[in-house]
N, C-alpha and C. Protein backbone atom coordinates (compact mmCIF):
# COMPACT_ATOMS: atom_id res chain seq x y z
N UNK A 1 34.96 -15.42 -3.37
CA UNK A 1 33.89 -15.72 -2.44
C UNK A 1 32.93 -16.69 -3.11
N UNK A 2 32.19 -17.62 -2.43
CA UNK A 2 31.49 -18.83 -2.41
C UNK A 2 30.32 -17.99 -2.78
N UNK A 3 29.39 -17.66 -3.81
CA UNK A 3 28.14 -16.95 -4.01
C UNK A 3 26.93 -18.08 -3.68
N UNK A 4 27.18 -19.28 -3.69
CA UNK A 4 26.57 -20.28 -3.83
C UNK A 4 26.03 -20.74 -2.08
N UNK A 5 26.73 -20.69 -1.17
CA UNK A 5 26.60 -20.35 0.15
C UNK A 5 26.15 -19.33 1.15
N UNK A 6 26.31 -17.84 0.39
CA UNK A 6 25.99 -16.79 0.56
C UNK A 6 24.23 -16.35 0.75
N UNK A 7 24.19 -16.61 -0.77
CA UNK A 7 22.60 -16.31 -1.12
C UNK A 7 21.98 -16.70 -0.09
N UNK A 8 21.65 -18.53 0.40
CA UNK A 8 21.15 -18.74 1.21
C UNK A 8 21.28 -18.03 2.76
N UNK A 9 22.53 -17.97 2.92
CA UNK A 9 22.17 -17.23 4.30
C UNK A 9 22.05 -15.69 4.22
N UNK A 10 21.30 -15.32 3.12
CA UNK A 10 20.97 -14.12 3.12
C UNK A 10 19.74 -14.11 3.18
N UNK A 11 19.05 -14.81 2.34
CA UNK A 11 17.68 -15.18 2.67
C UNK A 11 16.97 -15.96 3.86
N UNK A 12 18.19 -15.94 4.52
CA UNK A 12 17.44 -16.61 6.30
C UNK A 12 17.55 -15.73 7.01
N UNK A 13 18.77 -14.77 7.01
CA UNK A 13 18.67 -13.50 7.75
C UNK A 13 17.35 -12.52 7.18
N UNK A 14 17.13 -12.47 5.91
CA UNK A 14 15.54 -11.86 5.96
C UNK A 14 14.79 -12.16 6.14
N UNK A 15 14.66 -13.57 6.36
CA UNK A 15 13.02 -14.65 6.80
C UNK A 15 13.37 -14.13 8.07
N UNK A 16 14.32 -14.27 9.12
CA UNK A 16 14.40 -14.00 10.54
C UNK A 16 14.11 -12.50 10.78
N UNK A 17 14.26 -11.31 9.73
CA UNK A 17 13.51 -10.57 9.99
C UNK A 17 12.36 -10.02 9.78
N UNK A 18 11.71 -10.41 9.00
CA UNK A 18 10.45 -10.56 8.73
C UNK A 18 9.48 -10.94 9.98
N UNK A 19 10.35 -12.61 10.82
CA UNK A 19 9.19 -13.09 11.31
C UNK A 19 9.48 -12.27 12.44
N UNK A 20 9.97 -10.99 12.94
CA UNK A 20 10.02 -10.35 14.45
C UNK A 20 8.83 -9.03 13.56
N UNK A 21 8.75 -8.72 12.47
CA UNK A 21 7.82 -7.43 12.38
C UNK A 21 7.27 -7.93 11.00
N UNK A 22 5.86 -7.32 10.94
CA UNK A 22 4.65 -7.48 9.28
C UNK A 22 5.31 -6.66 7.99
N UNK A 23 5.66 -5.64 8.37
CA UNK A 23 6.35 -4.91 7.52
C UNK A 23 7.27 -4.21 7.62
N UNK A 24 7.95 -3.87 5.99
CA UNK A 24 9.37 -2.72 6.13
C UNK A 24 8.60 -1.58 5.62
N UNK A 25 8.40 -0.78 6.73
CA UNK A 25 7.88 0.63 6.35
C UNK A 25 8.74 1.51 5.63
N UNK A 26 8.61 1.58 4.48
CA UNK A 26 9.33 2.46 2.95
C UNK A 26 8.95 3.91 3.43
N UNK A 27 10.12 5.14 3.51
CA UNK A 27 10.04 6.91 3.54
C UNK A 27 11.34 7.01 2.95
N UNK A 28 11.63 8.31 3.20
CA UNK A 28 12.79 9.11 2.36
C UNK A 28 12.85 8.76 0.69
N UNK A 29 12.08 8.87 -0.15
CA UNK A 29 12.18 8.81 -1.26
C UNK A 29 12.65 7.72 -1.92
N UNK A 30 12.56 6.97 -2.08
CA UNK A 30 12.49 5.35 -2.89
C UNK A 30 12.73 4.53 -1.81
N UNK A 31 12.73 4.08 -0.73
CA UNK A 31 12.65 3.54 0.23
C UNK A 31 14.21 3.58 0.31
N UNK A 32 14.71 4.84 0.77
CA UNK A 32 16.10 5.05 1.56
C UNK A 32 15.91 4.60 2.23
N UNK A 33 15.09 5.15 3.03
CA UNK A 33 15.52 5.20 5.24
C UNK A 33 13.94 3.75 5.26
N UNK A 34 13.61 2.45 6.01
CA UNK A 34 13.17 1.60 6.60
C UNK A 34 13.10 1.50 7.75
N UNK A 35 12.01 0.56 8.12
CA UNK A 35 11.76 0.42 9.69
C UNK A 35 11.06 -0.51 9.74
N UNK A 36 11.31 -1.66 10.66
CA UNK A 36 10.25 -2.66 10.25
C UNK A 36 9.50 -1.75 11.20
N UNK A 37 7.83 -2.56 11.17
CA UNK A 37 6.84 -2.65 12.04
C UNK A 37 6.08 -3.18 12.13
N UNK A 38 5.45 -3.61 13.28
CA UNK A 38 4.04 -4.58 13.10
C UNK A 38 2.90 -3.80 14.25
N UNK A 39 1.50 -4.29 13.49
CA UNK A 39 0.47 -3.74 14.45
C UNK A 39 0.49 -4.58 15.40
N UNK A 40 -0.97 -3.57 16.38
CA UNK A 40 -0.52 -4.61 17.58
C UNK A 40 -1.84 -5.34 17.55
N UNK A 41 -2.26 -6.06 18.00
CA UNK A 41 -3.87 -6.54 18.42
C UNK A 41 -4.80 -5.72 18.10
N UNK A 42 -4.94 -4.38 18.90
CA UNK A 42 -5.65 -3.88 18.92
C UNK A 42 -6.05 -3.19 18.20
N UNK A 43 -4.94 -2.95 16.97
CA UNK A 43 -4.85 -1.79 15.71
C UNK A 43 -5.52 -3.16 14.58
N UNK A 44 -5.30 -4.27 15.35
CA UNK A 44 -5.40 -5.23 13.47
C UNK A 44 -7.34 -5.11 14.26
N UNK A 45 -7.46 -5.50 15.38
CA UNK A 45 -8.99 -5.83 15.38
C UNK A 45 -9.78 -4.47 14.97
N UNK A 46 -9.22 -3.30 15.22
CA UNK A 46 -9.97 -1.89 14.41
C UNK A 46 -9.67 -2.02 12.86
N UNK A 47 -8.54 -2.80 12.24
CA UNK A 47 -8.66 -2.74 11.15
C UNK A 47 -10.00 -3.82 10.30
N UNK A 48 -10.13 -5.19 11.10
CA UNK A 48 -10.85 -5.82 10.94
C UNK A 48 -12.57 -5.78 10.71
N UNK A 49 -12.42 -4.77 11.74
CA UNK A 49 -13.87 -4.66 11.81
C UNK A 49 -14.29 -3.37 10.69
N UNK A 50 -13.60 -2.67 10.00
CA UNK A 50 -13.80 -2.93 8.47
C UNK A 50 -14.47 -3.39 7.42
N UNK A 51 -14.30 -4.86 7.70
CA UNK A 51 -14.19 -5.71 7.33
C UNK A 51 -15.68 -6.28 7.56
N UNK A 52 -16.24 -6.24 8.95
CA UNK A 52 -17.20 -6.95 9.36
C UNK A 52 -18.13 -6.87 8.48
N UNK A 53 -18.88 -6.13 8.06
CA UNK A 53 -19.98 -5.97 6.87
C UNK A 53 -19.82 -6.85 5.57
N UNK A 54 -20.45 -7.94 5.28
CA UNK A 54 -19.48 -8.82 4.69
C UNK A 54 -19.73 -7.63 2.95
N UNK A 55 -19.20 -7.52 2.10
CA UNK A 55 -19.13 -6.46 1.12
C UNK A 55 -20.49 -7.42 -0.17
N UNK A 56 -20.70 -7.17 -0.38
CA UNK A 56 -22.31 -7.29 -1.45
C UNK A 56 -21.60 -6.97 -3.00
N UNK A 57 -20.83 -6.22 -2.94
CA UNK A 57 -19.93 -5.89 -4.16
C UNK A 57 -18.72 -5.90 -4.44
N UNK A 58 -18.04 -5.74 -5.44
CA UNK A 58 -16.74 -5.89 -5.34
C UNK A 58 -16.62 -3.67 -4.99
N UNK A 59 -17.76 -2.80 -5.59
CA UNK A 59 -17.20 -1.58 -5.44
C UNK A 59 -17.61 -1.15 -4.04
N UNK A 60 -18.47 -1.84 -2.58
CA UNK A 60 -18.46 -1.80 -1.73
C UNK A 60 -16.79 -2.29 -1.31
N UNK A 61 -16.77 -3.78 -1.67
CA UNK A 61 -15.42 -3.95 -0.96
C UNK A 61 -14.30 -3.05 -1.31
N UNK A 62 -13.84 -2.22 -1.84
CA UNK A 62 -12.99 -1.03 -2.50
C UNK A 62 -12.90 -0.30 -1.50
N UNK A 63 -14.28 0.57 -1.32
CA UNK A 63 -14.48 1.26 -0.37
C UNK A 63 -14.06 1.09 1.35
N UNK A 64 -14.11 -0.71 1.61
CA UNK A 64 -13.33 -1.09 2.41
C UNK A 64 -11.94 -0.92 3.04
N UNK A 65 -11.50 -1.42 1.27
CA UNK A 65 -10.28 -1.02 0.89
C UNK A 65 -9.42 0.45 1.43
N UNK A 66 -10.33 1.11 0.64
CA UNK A 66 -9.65 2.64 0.80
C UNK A 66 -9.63 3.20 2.70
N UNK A 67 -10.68 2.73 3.05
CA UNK A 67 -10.70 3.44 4.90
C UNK A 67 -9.49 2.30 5.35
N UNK A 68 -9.83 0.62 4.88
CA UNK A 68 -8.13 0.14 5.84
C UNK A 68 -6.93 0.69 5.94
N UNK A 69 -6.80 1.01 4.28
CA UNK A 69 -5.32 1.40 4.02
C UNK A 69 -5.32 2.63 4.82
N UNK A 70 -6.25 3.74 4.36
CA UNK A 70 -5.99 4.94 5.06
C UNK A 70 -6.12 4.59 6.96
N UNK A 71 -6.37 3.43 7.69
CA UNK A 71 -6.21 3.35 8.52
C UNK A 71 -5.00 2.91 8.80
N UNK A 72 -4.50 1.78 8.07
CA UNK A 72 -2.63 0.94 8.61
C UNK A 72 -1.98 2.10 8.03
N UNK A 73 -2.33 3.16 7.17
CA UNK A 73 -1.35 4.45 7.03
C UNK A 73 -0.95 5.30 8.30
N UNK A 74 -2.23 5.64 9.02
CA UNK A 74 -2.63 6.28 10.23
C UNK A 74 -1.41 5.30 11.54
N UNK A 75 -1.31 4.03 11.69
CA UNK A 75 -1.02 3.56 12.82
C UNK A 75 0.24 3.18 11.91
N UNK A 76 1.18 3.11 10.79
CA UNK A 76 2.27 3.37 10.68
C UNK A 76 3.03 4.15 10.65
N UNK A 77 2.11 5.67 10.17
CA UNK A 77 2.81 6.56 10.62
C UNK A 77 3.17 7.18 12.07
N UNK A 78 1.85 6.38 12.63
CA UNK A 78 2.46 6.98 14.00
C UNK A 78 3.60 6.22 14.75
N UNK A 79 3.53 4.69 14.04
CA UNK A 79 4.77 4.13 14.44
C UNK A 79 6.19 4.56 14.25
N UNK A 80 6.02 5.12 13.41
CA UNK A 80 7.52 5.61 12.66
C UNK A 80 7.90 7.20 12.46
N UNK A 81 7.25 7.59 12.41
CA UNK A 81 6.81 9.08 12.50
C UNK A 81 6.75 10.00 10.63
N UNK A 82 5.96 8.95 9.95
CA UNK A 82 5.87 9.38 8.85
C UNK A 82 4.00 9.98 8.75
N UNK A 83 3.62 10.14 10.29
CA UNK A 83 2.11 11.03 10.27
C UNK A 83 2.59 11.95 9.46
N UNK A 84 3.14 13.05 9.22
CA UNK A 84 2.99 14.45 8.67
C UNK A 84 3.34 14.13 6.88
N UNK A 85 3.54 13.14 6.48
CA UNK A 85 3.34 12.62 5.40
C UNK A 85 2.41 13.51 4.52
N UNK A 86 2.61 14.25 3.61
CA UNK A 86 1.39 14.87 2.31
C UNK A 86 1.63 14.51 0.98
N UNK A 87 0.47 14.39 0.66
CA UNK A 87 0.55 13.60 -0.45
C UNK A 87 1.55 14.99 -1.59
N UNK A 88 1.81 13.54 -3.01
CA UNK A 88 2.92 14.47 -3.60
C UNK A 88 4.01 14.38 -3.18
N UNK A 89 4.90 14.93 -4.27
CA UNK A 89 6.23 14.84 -3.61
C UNK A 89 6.94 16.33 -3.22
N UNK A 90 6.04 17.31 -3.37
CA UNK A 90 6.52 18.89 -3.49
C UNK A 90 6.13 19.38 -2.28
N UNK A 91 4.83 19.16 -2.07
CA UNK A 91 4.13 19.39 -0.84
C UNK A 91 5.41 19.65 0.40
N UNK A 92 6.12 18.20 0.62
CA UNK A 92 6.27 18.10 2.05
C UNK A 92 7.52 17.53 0.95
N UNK A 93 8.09 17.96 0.60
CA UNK A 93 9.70 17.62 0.06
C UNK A 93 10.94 18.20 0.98
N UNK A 94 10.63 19.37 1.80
CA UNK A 94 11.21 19.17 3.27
C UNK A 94 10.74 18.63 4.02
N UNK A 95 9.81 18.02 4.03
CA UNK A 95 9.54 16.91 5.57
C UNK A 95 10.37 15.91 5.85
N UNK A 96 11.17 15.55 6.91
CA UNK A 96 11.21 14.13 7.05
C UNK A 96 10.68 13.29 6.91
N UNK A 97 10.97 11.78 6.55
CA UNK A 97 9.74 10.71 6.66
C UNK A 97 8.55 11.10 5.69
N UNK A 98 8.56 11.98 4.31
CA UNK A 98 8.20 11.86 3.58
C UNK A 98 8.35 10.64 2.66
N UNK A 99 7.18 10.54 1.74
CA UNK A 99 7.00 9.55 1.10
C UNK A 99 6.62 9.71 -0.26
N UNK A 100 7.57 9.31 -1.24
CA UNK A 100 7.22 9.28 -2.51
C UNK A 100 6.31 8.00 -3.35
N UNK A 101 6.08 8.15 -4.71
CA UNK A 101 5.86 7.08 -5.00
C UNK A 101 5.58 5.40 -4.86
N UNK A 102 6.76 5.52 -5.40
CA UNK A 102 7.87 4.24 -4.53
C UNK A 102 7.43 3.51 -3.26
N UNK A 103 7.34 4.40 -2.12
CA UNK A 103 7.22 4.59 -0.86
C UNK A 103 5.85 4.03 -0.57
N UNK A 104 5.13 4.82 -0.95
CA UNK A 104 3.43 4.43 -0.63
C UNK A 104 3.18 3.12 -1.39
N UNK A 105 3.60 2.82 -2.77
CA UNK A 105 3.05 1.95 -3.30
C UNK A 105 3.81 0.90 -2.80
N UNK A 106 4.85 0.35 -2.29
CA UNK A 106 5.44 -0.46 -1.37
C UNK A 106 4.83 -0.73 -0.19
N UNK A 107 4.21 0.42 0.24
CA UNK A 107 3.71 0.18 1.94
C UNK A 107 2.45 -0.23 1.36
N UNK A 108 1.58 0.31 0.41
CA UNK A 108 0.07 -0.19 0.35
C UNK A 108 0.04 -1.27 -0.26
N UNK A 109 1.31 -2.31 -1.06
CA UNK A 109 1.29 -2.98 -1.63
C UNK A 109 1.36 -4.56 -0.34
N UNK A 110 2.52 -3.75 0.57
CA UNK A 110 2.34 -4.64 1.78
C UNK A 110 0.80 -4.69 3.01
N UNK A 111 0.40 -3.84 3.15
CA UNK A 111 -0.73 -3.54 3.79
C UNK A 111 -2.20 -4.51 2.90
N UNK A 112 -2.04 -4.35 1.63
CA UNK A 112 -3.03 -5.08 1.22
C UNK A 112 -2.56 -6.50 1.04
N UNK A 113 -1.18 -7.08 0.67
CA UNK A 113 -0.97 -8.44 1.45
C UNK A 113 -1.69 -8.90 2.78
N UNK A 114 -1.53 -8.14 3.51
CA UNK A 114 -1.82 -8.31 4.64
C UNK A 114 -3.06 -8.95 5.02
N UNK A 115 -3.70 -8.01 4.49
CA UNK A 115 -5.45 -8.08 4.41
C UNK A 115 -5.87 -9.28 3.44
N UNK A 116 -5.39 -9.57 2.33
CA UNK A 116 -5.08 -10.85 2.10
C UNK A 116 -4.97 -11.83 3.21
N UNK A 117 -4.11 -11.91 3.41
CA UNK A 117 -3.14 -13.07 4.37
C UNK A 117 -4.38 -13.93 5.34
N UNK A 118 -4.84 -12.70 5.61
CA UNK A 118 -6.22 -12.74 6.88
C UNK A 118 -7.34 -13.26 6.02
N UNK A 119 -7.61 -13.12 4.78
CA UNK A 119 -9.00 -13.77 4.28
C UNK A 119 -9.86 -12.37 4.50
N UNK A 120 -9.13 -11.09 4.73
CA UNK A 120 -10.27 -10.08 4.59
C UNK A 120 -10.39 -9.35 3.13
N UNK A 121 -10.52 -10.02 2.33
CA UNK A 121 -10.72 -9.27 0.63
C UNK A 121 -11.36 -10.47 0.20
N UNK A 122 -12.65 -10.65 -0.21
CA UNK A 122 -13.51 -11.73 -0.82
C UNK A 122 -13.69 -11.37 -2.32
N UNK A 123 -13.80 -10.42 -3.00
CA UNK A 123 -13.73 -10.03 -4.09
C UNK A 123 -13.14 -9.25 -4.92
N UNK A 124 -11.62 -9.48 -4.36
CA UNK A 124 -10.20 -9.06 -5.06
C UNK A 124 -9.02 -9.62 -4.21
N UNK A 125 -8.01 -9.49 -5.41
CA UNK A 125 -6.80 -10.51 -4.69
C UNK A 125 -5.96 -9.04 -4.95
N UNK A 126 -4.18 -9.12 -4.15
CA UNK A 126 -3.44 -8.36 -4.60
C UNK A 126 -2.71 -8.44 -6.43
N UNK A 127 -2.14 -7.87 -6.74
CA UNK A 127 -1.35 -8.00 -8.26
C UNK A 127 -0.29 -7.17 -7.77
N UNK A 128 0.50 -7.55 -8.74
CA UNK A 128 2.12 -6.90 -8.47
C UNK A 128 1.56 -5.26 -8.83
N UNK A 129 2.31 -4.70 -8.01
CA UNK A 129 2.75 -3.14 -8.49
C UNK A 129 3.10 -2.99 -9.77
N UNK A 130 2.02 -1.22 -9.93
CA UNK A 130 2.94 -1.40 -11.57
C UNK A 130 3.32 -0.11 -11.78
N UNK A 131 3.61 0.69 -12.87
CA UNK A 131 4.40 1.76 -13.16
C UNK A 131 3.62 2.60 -14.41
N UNK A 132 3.99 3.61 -14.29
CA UNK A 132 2.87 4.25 -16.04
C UNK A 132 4.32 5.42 -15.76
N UNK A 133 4.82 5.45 -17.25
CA UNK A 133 5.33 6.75 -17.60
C UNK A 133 4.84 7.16 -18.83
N UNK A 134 4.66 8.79 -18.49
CA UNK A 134 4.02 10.23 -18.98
C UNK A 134 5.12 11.16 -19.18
N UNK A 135 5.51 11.22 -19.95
CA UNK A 135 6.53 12.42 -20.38
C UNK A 135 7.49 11.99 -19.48
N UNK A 136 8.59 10.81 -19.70
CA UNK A 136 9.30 10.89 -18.87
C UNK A 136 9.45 10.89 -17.57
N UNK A 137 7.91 10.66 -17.14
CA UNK A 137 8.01 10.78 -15.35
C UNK A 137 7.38 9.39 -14.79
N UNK A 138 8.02 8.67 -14.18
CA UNK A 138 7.53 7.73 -14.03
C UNK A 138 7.09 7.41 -12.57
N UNK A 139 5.60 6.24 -12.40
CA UNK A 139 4.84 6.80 -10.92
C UNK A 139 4.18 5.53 -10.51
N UNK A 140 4.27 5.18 -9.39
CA UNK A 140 4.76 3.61 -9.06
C UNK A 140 3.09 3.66 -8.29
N UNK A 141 2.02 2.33 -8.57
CA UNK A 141 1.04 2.13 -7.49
C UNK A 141 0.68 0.76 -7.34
N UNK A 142 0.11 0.60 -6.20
CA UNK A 142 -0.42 -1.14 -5.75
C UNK A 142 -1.94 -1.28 -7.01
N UNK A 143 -2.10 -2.31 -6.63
CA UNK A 143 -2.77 -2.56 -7.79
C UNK A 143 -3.44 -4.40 -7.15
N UNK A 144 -5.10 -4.02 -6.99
CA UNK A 144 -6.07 -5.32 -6.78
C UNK A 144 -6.50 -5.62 -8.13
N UNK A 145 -7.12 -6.98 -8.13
CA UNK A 145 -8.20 -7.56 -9.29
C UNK A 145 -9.05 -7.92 -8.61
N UNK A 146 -9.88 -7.83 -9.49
CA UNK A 146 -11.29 -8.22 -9.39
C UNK A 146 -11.40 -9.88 -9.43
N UNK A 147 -11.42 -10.35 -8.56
CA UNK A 147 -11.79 -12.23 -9.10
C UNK A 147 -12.44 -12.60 -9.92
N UNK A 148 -13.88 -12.00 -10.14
CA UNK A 148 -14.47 -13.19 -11.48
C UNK A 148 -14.33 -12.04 -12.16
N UNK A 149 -14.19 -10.74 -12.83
CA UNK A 149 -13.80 -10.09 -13.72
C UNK A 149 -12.39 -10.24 -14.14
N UNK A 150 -11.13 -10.43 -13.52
CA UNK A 150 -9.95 -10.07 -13.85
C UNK A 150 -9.75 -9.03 -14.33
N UNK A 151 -10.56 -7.69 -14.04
CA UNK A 151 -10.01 -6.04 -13.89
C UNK A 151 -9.08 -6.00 -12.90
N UNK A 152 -7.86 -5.61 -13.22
CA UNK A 152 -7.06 -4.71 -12.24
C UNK A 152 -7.42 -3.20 -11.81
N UNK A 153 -7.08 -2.77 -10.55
CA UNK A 153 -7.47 -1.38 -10.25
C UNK A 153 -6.19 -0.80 -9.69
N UNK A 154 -5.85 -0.17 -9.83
CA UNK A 154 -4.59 0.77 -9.19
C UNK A 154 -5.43 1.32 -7.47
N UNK A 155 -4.65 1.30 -6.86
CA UNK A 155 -5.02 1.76 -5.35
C UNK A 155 -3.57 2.61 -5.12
N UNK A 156 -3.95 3.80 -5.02
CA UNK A 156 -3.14 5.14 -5.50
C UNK A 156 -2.86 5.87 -3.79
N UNK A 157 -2.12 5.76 -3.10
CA UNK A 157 -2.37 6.20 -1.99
C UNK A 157 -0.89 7.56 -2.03
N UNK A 158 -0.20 8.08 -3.56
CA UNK A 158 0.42 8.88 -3.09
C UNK A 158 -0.18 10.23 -3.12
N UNK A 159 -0.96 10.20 -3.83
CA UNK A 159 -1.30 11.22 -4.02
C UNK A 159 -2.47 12.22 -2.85
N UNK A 160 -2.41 11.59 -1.62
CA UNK A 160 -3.47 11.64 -0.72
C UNK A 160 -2.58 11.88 0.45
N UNK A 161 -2.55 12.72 1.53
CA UNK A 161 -2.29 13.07 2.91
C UNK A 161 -1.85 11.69 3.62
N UNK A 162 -1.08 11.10 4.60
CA UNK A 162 -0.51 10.28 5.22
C UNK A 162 -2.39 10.37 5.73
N UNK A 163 -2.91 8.83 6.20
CA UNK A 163 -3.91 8.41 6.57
C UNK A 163 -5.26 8.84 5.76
N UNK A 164 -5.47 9.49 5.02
CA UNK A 164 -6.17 9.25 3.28
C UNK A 164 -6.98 8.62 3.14
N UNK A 165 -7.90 8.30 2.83
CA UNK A 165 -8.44 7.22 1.70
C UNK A 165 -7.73 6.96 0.30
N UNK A 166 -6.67 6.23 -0.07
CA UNK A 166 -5.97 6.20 -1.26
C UNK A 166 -7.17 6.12 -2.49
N UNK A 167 -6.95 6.64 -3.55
CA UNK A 167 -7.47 6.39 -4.96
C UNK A 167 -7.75 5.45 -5.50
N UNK A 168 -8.73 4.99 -6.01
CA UNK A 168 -8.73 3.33 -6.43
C UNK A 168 -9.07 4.01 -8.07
N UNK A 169 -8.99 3.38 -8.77
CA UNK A 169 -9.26 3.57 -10.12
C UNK A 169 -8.87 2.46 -11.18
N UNK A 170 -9.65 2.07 -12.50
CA UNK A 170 -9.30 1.25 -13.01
C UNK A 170 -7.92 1.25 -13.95
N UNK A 171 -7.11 0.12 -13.95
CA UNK A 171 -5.55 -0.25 -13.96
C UNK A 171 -5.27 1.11 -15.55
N UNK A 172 -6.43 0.78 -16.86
CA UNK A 172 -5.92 1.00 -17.92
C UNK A 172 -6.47 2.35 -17.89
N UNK A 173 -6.98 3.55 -17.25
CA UNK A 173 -7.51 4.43 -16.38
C UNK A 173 -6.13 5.61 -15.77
N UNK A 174 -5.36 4.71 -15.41
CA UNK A 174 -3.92 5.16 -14.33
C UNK A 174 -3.14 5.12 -15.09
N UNK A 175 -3.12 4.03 -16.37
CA UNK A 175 -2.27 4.48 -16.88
C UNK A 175 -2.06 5.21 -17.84
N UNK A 176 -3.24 5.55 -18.19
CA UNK A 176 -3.24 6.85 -19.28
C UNK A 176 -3.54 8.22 -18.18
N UNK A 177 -3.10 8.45 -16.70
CA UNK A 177 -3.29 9.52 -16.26
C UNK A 177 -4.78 9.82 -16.04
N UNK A 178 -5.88 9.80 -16.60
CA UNK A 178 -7.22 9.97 -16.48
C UNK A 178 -7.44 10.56 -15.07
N UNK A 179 -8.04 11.39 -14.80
CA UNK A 179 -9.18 12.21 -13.59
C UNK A 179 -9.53 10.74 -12.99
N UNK A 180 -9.20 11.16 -11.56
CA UNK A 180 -9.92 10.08 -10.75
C UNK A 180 -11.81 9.87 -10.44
N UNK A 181 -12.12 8.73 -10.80
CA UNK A 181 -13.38 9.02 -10.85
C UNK A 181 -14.05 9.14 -9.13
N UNK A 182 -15.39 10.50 -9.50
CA UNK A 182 -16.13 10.36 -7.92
C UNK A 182 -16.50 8.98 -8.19
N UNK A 183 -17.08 8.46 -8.51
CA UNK A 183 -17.59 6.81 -8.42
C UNK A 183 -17.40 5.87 -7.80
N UNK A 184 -15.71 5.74 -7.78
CA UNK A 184 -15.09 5.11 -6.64
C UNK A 184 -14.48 5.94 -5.93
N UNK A 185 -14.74 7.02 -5.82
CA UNK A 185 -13.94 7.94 -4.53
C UNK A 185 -14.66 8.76 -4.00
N UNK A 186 -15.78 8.42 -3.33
CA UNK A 186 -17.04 9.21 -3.12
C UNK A 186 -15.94 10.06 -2.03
């Protein structure tokens, strides 16, 4: 087989699905089971207005942060039926449409693209996902910076109920495990 011919039309069949839905909603434990989805109007202008308060800080805009996500959590799960979502993986390890690690930090990693995309984050950009292993256990989260600081923060949304306020905490913080601070998680 021609690998050289291939690739490309593999990557047009995923641009073509991409441009029918915003995201591949990640459940069943490392993103087995998918679904695309996209909001509709009316879910992005409630997410927006969020937003409206223009943020004075970068730890106001966080706080932003944490009610969007826990909102595009809220209107993806109801798209897909990953509402009964609990945080953890023990909790709801018989649930369907549970979500591990993996799972959340994929979806919040796309969700805060998003909010990107739009020009709604003035004082943080996205950063790649990252990973911290602790005795062998390893635990996947999205992760903003700060623009004129260049702090990374982990934005932790597994550990929180499907629609949540995810965890924000600083990057070198997450990865030594550390207590989430009230500070940023009023």
């Amino acid at each position: 087989m021609n690998y050289f011919f291939v690739i490309p039309l593999l990557f047009l069949s995923i641009n073509s699905c991409l441009a029918d839905s915003e995201f591949v909603h990640c459940y069943d434990f490392g993103c087995k089971s998918t679904q695309d989805i996209s909001f509709d109007n009316e879910q992005w202008a409630s997410i927006k207005r969020i937003f409206s308060a223009l943020p004075l800080s970068p730890w106001l805009e966080k706080q932003q942060i944490r009610q969007a996500i826990a909102l595009m959590e809220t209107y993806a799960g109801q798209l897909t039926g990953s509402e009964k979502d609990q945080g953890g993986n023990y909790n709801g390890s018989n649930l369907t449409f549970q979500q591990d690690c993996i799972d959340e930090s994929t979806n919040t990693y796309q969700y805060l693209q998003a909010l990107q995309r739009r020009e709604l984050l003035q004082w943080h950009r996205v950063a790649q996902k990252k990973r911290r292993i602790v005795w062998f256990v390893t635990h996947w989260t999205a992760v903003i910076q700060q623009n004129i600081s260049g702090e990374s923060y982990a934005v932790d949304s597994w550990y929180r109920d499907n629609g949540e306020p995810p965890y924000i905490q600083r990057l070198e913080e997450w990865q030594r495990k550390a207590a989430f601070s009230d500070s940023l998680n009023p």
